[in-house]
ModelCIF file with pLDDT and N, C-alpha, C, O atoms, coordinates in Angstrom:
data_MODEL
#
_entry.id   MODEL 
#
_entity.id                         1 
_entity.type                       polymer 
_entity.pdbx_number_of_molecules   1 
#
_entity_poly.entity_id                      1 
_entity_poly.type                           'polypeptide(L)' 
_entity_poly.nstd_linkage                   no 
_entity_poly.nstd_monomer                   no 
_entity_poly.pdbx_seq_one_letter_code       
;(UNK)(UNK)(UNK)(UNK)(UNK)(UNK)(UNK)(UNK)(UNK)(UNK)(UNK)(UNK)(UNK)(UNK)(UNK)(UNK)
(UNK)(UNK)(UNK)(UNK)(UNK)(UNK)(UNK)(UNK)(UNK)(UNK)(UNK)(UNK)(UNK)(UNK)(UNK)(UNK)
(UNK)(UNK)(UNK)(UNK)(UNK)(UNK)(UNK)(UNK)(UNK)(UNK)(UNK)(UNK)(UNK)(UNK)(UNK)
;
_entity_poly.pdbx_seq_one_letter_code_can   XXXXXXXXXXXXXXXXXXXXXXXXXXXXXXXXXXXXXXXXXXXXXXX 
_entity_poly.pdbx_strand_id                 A 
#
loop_
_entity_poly_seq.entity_id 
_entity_poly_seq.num 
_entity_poly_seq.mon_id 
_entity_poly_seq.hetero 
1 1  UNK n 
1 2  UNK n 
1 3  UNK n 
1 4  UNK n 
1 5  UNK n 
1 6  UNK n 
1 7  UNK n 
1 8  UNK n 
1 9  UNK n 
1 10 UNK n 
1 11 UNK n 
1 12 UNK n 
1 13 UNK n 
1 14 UNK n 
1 15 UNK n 
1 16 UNK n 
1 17 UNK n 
1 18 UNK n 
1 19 UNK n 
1 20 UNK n 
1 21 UNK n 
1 22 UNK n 
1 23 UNK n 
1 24 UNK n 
1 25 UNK n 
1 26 UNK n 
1 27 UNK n 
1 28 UNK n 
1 29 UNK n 
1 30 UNK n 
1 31 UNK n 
1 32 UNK n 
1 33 UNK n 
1 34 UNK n 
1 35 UNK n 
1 36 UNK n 
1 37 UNK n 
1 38 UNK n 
1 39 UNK n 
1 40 UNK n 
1 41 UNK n 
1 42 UNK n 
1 43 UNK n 
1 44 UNK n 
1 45 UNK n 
1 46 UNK n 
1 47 UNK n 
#
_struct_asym.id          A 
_struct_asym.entity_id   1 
#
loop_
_ma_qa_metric.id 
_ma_qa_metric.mode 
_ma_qa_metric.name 
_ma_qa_metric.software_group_id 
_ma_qa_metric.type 
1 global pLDDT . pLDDT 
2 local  pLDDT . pLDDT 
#
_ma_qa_metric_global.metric_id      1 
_ma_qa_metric_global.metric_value   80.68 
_ma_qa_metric_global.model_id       1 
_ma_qa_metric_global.ordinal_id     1 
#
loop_
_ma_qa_metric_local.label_asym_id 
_ma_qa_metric_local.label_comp_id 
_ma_qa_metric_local.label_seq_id 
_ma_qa_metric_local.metric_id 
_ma_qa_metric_local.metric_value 
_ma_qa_metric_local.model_id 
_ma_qa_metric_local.ordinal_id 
A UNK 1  2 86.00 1 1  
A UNK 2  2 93.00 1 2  
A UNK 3  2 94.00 1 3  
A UNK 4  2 90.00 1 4  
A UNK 5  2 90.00 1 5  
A UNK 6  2 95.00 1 6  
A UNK 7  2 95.00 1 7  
A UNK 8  2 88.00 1 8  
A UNK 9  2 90.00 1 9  
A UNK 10 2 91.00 1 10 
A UNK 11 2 88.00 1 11 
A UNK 12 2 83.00 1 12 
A UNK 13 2 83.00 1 13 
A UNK 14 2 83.00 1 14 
A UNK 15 2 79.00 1 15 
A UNK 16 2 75.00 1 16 
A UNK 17 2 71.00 1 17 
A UNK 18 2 68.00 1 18 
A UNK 19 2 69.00 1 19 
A UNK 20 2 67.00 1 20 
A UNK 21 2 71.00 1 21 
A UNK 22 2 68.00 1 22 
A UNK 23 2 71.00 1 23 
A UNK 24 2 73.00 1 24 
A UNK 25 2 71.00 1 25 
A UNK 26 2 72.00 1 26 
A UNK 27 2 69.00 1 27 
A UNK 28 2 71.00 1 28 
A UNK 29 2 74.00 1 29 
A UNK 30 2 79.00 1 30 
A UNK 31 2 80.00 1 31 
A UNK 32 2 78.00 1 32 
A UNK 33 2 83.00 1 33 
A UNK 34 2 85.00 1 34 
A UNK 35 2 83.00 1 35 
A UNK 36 2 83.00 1 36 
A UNK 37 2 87.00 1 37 
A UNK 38 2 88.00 1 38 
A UNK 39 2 83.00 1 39 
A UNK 40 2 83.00 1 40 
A UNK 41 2 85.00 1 41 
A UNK 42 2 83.00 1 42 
A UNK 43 2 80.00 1 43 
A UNK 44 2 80.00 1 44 
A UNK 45 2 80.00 1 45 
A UNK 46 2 77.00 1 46 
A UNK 47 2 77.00 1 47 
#
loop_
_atom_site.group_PDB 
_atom_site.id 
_atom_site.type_symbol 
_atom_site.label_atom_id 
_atom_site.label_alt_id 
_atom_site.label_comp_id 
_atom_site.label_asym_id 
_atom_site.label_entity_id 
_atom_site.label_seq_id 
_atom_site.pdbx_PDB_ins_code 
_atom_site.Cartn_x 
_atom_site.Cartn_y 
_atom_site.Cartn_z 
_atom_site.occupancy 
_atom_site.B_iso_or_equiv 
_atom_site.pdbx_formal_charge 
_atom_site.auth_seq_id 
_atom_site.auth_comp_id 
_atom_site.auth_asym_id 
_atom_site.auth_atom_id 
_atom_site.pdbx_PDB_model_num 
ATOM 1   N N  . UNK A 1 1  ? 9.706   6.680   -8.062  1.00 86.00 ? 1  UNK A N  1 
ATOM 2   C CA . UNK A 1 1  ? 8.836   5.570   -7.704  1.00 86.00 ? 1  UNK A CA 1 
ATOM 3   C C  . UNK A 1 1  ? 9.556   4.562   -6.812  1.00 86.00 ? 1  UNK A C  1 
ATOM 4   O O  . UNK A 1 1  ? 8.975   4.080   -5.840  1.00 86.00 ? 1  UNK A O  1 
ATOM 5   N N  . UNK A 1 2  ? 10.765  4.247   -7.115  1.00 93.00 ? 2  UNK A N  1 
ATOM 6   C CA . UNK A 1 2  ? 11.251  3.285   -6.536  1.00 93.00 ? 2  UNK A CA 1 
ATOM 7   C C  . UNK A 1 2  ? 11.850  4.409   -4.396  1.00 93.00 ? 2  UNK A C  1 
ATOM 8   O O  . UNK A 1 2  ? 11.929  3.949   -3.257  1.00 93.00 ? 2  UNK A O  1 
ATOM 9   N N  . UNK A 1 3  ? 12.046  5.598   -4.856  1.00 94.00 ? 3  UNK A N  1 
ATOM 10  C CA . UNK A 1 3  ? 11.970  5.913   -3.365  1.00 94.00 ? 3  UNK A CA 1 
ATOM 11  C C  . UNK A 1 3  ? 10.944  5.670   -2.349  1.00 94.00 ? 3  UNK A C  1 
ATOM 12  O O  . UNK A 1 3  ? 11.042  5.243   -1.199  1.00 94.00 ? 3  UNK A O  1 
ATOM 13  N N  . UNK A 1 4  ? 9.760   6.109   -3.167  1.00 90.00 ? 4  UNK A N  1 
ATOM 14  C CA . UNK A 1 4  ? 8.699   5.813   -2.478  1.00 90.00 ? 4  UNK A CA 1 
ATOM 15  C C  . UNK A 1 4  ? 7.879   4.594   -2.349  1.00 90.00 ? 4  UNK A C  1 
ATOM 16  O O  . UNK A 1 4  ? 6.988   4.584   -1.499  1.00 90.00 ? 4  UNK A O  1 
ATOM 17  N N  . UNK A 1 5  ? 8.092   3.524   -3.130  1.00 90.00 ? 5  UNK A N  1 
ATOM 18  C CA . UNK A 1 5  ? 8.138   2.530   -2.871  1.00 90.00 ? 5  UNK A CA 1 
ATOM 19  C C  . UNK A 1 5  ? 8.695   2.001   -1.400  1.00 90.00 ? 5  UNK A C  1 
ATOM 20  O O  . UNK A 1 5  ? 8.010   1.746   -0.409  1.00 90.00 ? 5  UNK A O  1 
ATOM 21  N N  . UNK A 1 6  ? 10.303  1.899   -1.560  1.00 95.00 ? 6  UNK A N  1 
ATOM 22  C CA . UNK A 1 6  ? 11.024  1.691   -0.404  1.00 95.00 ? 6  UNK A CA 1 
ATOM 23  C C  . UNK A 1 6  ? 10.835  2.178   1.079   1.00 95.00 ? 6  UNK A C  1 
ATOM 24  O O  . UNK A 1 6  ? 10.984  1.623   2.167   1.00 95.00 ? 6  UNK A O  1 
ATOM 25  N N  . UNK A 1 7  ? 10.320  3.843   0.564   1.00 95.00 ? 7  UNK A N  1 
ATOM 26  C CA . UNK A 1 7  ? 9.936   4.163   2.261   1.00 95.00 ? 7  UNK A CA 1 
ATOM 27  C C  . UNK A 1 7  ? 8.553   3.321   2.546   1.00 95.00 ? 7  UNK A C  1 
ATOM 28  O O  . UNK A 1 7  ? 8.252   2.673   3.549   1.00 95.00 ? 7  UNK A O  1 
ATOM 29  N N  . UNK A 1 8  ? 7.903   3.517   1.486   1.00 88.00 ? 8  UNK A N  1 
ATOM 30  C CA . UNK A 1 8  ? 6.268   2.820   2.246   1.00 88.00 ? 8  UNK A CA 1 
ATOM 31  C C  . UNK A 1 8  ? 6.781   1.568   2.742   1.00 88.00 ? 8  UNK A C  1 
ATOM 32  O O  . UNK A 1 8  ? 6.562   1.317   3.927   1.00 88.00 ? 8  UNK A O  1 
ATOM 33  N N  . UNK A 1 9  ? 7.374   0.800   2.100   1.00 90.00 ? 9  UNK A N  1 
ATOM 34  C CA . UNK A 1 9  ? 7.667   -0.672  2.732   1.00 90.00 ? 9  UNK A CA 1 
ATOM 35  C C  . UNK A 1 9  ? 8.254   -0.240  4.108   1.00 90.00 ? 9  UNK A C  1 
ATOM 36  O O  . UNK A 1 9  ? 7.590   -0.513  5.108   1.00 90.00 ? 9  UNK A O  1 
ATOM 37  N N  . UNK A 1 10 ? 9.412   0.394   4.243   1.00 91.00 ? 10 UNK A N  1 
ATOM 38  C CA . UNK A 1 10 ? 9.868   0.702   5.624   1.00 91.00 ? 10 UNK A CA 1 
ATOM 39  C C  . UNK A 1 10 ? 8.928   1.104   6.533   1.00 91.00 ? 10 UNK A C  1 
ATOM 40  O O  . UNK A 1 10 ? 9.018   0.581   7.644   1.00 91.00 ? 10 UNK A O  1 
ATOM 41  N N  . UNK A 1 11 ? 7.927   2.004   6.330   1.00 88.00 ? 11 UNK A N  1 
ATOM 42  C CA . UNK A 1 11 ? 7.208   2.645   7.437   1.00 88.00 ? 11 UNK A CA 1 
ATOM 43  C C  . UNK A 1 11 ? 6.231   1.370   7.454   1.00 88.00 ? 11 UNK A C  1 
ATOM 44  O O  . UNK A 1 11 ? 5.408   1.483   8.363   1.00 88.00 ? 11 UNK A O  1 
ATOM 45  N N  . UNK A 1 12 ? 6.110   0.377   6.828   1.00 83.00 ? 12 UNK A N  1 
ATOM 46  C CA . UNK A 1 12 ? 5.005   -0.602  6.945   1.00 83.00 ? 12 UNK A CA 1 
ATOM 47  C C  . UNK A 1 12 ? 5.831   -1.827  8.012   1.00 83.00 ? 12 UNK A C  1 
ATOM 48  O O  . UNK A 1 12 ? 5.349   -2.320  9.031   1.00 83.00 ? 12 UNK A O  1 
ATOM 49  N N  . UNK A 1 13 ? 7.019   -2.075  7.491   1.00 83.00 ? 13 UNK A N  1 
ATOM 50  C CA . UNK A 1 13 ? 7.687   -2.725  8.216   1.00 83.00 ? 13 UNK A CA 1 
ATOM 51  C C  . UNK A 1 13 ? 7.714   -2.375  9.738   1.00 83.00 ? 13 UNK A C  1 
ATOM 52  O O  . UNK A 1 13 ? 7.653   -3.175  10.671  1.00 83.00 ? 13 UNK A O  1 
ATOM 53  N N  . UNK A 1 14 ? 7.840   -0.721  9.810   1.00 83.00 ? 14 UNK A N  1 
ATOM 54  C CA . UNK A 1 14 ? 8.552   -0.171  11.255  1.00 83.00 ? 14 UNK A CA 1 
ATOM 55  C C  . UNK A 1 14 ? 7.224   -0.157  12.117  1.00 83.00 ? 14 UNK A C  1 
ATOM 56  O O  . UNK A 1 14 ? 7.267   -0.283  13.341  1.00 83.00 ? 14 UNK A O  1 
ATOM 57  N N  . UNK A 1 15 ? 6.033   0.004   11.409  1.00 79.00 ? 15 UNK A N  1 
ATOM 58  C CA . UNK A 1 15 ? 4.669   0.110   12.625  1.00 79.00 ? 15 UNK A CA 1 
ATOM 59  C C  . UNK A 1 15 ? 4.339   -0.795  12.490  1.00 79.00 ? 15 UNK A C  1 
ATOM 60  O O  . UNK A 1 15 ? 3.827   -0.994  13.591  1.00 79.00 ? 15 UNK A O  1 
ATOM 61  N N  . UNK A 1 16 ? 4.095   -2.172  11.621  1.00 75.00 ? 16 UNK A N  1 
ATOM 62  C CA . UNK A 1 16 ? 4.086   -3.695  12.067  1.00 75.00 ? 16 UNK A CA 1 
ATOM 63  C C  . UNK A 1 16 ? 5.378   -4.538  12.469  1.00 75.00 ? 16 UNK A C  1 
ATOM 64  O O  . UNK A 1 16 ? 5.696   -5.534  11.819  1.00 75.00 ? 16 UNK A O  1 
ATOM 65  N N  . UNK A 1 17 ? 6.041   -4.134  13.472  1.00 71.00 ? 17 UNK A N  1 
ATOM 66  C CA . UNK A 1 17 ? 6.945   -4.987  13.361  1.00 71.00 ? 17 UNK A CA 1 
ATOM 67  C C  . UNK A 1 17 ? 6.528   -6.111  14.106  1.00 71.00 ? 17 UNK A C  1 
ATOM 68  O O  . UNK A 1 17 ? 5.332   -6.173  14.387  1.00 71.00 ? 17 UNK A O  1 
ATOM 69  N N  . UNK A 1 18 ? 7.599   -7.386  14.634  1.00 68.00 ? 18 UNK A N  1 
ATOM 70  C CA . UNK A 1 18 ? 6.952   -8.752  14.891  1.00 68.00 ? 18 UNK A CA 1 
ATOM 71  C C  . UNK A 1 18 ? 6.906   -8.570  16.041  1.00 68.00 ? 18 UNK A C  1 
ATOM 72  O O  . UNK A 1 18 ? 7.521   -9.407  16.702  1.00 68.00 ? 18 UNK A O  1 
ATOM 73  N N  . UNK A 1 19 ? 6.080   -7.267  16.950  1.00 69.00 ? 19 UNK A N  1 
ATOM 74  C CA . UNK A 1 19 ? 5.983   -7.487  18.179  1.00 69.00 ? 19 UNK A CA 1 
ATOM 75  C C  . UNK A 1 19 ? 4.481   -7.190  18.464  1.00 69.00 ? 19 UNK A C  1 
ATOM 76  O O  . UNK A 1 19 ? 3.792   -7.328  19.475  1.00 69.00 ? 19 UNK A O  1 
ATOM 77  N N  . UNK A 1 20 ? 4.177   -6.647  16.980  1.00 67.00 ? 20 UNK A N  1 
ATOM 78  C CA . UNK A 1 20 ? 2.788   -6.755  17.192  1.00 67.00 ? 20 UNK A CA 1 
ATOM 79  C C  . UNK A 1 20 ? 1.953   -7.917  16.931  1.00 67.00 ? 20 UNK A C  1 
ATOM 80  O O  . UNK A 1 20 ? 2.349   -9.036  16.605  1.00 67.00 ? 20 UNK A O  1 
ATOM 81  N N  . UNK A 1 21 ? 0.573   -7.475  17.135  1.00 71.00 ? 21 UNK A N  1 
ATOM 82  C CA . UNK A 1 21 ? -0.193  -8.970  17.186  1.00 71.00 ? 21 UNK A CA 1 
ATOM 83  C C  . UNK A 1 21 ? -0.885  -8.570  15.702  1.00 71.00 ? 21 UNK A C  1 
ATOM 84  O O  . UNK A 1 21 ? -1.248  -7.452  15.335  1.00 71.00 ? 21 UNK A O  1 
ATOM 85  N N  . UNK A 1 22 ? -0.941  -9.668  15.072  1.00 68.00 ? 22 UNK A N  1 
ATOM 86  C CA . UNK A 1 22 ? -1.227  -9.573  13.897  1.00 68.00 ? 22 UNK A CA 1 
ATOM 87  C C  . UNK A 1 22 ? -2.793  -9.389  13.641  1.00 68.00 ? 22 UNK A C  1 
ATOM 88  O O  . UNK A 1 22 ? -3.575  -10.047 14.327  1.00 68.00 ? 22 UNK A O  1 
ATOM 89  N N  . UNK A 1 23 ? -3.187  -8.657  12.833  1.00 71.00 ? 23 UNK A N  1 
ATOM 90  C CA . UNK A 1 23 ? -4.712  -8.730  12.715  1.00 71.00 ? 23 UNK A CA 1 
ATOM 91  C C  . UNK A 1 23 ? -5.545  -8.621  11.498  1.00 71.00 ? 23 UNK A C  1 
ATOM 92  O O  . UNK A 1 23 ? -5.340  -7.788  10.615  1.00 71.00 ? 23 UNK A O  1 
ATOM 93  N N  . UNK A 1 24 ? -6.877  -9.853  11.487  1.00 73.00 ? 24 UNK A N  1 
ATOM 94  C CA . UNK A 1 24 ? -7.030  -10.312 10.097  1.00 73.00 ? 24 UNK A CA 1 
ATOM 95  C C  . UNK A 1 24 ? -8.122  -9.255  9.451   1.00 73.00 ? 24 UNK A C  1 
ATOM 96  O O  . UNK A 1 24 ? -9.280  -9.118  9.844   1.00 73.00 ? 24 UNK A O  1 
ATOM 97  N N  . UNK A 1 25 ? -7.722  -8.804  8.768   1.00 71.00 ? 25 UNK A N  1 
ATOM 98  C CA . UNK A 1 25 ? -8.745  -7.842  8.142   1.00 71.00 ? 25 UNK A CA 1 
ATOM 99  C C  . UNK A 1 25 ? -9.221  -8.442  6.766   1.00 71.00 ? 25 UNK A C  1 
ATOM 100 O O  . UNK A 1 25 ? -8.492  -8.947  5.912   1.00 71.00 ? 25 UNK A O  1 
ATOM 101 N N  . UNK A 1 26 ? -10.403 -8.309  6.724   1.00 72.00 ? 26 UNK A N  1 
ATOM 102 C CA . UNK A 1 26 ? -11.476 -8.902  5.402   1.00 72.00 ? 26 UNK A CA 1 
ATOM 103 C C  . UNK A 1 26 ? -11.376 -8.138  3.971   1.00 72.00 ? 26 UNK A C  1 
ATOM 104 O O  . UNK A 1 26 ? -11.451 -8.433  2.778   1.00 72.00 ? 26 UNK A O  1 
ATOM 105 N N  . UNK A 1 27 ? -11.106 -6.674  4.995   1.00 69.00 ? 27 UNK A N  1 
ATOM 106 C CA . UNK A 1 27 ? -10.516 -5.446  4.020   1.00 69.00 ? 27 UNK A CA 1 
ATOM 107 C C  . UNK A 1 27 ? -12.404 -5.072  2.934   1.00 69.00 ? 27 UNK A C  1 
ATOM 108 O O  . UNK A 1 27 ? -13.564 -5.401  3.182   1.00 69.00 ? 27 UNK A O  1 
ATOM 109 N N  . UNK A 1 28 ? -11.744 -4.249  1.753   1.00 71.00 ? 28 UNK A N  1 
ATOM 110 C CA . UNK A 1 28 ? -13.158 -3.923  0.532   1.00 71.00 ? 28 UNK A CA 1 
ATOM 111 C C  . UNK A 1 28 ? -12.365 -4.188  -0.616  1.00 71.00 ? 28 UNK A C  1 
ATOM 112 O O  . UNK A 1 28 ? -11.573 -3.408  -1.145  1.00 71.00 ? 28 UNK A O  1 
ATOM 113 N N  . UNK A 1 29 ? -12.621 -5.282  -0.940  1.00 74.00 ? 29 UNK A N  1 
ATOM 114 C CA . UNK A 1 29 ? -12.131 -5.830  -2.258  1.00 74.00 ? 29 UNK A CA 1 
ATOM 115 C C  . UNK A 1 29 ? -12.307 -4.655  -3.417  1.00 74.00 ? 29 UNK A C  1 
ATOM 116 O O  . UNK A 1 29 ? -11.288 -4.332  -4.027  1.00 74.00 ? 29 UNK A O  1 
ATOM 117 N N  . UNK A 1 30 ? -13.727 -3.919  -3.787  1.00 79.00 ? 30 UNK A N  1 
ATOM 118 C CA . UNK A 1 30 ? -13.579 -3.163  -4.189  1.00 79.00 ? 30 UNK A CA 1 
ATOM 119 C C  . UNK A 1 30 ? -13.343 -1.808  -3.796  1.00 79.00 ? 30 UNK A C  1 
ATOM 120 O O  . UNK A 1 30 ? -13.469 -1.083  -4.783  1.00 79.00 ? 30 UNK A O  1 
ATOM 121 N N  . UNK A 1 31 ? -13.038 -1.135  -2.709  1.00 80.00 ? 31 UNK A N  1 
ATOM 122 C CA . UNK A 1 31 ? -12.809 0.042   -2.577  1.00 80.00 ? 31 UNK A CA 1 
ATOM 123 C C  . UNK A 1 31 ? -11.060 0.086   -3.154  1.00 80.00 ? 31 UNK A C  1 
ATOM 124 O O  . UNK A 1 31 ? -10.519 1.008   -3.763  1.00 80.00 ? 31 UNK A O  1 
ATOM 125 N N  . UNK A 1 32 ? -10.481 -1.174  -2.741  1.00 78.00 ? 32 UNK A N  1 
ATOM 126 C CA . UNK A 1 32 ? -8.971  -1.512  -2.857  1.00 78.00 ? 32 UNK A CA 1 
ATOM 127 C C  . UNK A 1 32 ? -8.422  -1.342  -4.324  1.00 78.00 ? 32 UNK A C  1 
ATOM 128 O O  . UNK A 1 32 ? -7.418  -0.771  -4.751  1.00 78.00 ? 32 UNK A O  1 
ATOM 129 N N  . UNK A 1 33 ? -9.819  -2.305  -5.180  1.00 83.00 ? 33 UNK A N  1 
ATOM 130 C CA . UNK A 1 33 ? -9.560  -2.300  -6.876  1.00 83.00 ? 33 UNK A CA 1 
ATOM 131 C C  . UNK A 1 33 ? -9.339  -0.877  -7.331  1.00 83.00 ? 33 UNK A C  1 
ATOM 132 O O  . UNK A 1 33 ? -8.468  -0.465  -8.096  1.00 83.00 ? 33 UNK A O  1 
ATOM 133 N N  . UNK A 1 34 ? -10.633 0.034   -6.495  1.00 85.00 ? 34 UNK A N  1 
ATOM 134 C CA . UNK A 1 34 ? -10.146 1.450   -6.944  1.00 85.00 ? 34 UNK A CA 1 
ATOM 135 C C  . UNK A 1 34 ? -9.357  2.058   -6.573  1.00 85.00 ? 34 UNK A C  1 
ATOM 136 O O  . UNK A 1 34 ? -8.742  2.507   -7.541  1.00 85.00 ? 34 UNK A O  1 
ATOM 137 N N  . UNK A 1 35 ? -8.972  2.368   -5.722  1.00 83.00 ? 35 UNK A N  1 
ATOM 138 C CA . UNK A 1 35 ? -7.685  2.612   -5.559  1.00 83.00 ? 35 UNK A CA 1 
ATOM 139 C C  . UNK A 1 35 ? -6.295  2.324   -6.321  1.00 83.00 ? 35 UNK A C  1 
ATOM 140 O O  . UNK A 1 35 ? -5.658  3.154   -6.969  1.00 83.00 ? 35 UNK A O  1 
ATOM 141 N N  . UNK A 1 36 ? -6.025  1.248   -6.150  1.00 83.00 ? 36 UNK A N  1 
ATOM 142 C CA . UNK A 1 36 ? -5.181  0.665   -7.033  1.00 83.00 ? 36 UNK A CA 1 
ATOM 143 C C  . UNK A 1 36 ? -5.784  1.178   -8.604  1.00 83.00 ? 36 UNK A C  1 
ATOM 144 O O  . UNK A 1 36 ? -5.337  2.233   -9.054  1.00 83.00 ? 36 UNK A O  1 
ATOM 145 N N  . UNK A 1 37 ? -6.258  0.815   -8.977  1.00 87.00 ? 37 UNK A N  1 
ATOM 146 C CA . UNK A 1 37 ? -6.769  1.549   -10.365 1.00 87.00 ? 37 UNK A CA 1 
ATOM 147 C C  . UNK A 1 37 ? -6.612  3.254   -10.466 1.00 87.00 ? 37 UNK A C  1 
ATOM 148 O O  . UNK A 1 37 ? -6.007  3.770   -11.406 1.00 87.00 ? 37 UNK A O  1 
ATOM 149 N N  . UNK A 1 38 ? -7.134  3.918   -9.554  1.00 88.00 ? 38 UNK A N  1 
ATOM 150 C CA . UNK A 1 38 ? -6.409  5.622   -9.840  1.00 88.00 ? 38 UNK A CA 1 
ATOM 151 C C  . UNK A 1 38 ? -5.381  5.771   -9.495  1.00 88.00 ? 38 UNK A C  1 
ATOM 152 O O  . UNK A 1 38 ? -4.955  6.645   -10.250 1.00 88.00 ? 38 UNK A O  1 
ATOM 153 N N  . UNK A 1 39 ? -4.650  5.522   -8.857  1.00 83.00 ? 39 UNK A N  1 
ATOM 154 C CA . UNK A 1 39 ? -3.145  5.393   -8.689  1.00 83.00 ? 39 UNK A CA 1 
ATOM 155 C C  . UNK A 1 39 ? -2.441  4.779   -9.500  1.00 83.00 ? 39 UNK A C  1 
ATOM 156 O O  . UNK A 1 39 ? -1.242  5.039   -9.603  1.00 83.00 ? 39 UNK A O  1 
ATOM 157 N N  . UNK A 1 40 ? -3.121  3.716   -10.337 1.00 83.00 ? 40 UNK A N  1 
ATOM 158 C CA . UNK A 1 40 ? -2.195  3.154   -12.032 1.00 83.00 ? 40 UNK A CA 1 
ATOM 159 C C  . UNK A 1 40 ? -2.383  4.325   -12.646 1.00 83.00 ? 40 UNK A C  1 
ATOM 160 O O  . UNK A 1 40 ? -1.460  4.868   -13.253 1.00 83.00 ? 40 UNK A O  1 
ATOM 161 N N  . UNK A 1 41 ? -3.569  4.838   -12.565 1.00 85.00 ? 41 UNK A N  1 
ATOM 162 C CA . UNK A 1 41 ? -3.823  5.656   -13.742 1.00 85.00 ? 41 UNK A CA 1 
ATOM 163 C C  . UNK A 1 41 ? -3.070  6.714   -13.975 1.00 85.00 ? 41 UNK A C  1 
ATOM 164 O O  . UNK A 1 41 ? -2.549  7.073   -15.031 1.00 85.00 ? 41 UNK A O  1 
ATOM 165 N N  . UNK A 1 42 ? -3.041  7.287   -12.714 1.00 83.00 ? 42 UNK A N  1 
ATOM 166 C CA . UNK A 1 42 ? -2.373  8.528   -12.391 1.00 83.00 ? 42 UNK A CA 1 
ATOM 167 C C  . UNK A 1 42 ? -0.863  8.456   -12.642 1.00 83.00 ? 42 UNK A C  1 
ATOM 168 O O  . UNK A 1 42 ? -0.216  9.445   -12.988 1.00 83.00 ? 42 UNK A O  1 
ATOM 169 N N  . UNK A 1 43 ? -0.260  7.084   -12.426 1.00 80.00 ? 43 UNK A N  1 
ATOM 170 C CA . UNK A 1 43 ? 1.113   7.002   -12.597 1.00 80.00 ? 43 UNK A CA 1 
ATOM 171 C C  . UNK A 1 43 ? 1.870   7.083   -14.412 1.00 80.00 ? 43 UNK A C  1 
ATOM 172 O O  . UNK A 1 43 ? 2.916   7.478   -14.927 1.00 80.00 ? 43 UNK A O  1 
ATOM 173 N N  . UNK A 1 44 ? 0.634   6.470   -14.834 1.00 80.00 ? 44 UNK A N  1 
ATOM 174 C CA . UNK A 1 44 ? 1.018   6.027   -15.938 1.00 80.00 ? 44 UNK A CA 1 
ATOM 175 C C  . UNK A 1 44 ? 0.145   7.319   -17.269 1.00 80.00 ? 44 UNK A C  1 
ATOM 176 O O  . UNK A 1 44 ? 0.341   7.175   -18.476 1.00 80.00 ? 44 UNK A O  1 
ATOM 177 N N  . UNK A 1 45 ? -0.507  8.149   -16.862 1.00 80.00 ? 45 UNK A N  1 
ATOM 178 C CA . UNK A 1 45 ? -0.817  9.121   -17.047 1.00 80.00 ? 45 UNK A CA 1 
ATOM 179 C C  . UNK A 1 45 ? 0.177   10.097  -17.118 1.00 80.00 ? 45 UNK A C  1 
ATOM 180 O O  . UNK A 1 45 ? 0.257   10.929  -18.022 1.00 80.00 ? 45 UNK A O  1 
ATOM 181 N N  . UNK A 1 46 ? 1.128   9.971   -15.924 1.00 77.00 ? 46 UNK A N  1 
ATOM 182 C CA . UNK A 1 46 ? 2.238   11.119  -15.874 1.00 77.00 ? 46 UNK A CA 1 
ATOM 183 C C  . UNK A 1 46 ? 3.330   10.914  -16.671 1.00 77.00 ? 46 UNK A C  1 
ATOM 184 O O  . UNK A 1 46 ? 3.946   11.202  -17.697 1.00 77.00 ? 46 UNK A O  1 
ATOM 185 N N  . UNK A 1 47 ? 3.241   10.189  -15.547 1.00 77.00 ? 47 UNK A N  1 
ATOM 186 C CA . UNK A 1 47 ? 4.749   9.167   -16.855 1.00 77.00 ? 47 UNK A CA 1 
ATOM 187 C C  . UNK A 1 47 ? 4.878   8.487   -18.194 1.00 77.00 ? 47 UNK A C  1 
ATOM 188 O O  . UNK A 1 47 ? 5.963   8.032   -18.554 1.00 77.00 ? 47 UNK A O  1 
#
């Protein structure tokens, strides 16, 4: 967990870096909750 943690941050870091222009997204509050919710599940399911 903690590898993949670290790369996602890196690859998030490396394709936003501060040369891009930043952009505001409103995003889906709930499509996001789910997500985040099967991916707890799944983690903590395994582990």
């Amino acid at each position: 967990l903690f590898g993949v943690t670290v790369a996602w941050l890196a690859w998030a870091a490396f394709k936003h870096g501060t040369r891009r222009r930043a952009d505001y997204d409103h995003g889906s509050g709930r499509a996001q909750v789910l997500k985040a919710s099967i991916l707890s599940v799944v983690i903590f399911a395994v582990v």
